[in-house]
Protein backbone atom coordinates (compact mmCIF):
# COMPACT_ATOMS: atom_id res chain seq x y z
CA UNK A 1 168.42 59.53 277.32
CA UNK A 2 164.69 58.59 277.63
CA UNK A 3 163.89 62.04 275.77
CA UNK A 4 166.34 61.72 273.17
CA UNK A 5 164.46 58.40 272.57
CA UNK A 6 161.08 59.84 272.91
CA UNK A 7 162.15 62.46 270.05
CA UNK A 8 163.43 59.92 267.33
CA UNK A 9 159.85 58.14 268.64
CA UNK A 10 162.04 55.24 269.54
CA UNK A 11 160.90 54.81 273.33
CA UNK A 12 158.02 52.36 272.86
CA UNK A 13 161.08 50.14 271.80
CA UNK A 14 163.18 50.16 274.45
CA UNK A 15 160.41 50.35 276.96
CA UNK A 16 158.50 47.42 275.69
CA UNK A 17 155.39 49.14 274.77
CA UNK A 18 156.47 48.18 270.60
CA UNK A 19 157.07 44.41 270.54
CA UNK A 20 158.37 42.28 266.91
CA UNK A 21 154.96 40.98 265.79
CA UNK A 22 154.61 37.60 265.63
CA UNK A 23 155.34 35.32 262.54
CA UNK A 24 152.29 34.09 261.02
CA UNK A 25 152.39 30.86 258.62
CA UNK A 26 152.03 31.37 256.05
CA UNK A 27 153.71 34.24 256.16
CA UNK A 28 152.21 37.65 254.51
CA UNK A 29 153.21 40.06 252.57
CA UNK A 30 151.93 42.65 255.14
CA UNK A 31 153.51 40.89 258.03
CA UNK A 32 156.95 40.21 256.48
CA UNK A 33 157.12 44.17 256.00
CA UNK A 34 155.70 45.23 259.96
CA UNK A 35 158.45 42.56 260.89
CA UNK A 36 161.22 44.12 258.53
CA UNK A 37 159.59 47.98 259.65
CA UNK A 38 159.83 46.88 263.92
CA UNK A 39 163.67 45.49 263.37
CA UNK A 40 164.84 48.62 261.36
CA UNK A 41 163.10 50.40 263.97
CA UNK A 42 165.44 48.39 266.66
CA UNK A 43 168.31 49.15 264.31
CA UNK A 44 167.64 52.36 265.11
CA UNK A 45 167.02 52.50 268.44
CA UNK A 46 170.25 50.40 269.81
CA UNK A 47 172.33 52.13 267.55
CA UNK A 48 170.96 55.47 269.25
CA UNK A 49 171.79 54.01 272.65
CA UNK A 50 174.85 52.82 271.92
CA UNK A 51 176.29 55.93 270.06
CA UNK A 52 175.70 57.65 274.03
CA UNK A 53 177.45 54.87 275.99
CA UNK A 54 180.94 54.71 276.96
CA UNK A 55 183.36 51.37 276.41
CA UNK A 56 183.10 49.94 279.54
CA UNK A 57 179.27 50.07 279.77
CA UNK A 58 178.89 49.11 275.35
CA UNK A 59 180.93 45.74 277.23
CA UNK A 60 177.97 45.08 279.37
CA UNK A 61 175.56 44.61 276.65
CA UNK A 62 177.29 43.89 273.93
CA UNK A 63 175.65 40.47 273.54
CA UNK A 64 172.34 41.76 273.50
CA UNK A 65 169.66 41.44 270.71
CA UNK A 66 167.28 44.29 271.06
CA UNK A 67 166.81 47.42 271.97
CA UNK A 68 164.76 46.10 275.39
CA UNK A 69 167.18 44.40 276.27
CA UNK A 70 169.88 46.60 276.26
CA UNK A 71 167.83 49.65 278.05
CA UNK A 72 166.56 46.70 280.60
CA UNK A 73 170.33 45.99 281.49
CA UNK A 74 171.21 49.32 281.51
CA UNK A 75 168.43 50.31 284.02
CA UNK A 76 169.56 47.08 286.18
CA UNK A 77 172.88 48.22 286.28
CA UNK A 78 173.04 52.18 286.73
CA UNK A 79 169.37 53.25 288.15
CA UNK A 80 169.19 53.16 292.06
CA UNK A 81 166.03 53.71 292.80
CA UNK A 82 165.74 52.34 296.40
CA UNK A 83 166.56 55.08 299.56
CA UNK A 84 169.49 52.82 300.36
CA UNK A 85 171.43 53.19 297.65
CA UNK A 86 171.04 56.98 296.57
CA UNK A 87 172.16 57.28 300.26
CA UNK A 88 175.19 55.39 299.72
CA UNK A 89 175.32 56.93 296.19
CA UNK A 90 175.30 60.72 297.77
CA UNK A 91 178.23 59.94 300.50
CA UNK A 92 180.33 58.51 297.90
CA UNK A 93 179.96 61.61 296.07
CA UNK A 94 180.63 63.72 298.45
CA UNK A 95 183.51 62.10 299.95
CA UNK A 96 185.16 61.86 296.27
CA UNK A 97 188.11 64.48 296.05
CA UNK A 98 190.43 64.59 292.88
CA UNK A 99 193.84 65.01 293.23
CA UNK A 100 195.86 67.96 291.37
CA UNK A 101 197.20 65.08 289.19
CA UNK A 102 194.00 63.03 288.20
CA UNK A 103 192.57 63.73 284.62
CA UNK A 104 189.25 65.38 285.36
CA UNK A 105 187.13 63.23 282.64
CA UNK A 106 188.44 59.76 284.07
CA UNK A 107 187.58 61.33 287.71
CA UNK A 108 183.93 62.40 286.60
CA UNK A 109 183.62 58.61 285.00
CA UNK A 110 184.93 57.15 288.43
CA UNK A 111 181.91 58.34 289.97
């Protein structure tokens, strides 16, 4: 996903490098557009991850605001990082068997 992002240069957006710029009063012409440019820009990159989620995980953030906050969530939820749980993460896998009747998508998305 992260190079999908990186192509449509959308990354900086999700990773928190590109921030909304602040407000100023009175407002400018110049900042009302880099404003109305950064939230496009968000358009853009939620709609990009949500067009590669599945249901259940578009449920998990679909109260979410921003781009950040949605790739922030995301990460949270599905990136195991520590030794522990890629451990636990490899045994389930390779304990998982599918029986002759089980639809193989809904098996792969079990894992």
């Amino acid at each position: 996903m992260e190079i999908i992002l990186e192509k449509q240069n959308l990354l900086d957006l999700v990773n928190g490098t590109s921030v909304c710029p602040a407000q100023v009063h009175p407002p400018t012409v110049a900042n009302t557009q880099a404003i109305a440019d950064w939230k496009k820009e968000d358009l853009n990159a939620r709609l990009e991850l949500l067009l590669h989620m599945e249901d259940t995980q578009k449920q998990t953030v679909i109260t979410l605001t921003i781009a950040r906050e949605i790739w922030t969530r995301l990460m949270e939820t599905y990136e195991h990082k520590d030794v522990a749980s890629q451990i636990i993460n490899l045994k389930n896998l390779v304990n998982m068997t599918m029986s002759n009747d089980q639809d193989t998508p809904k098996f792969v998305e079990s894992w």
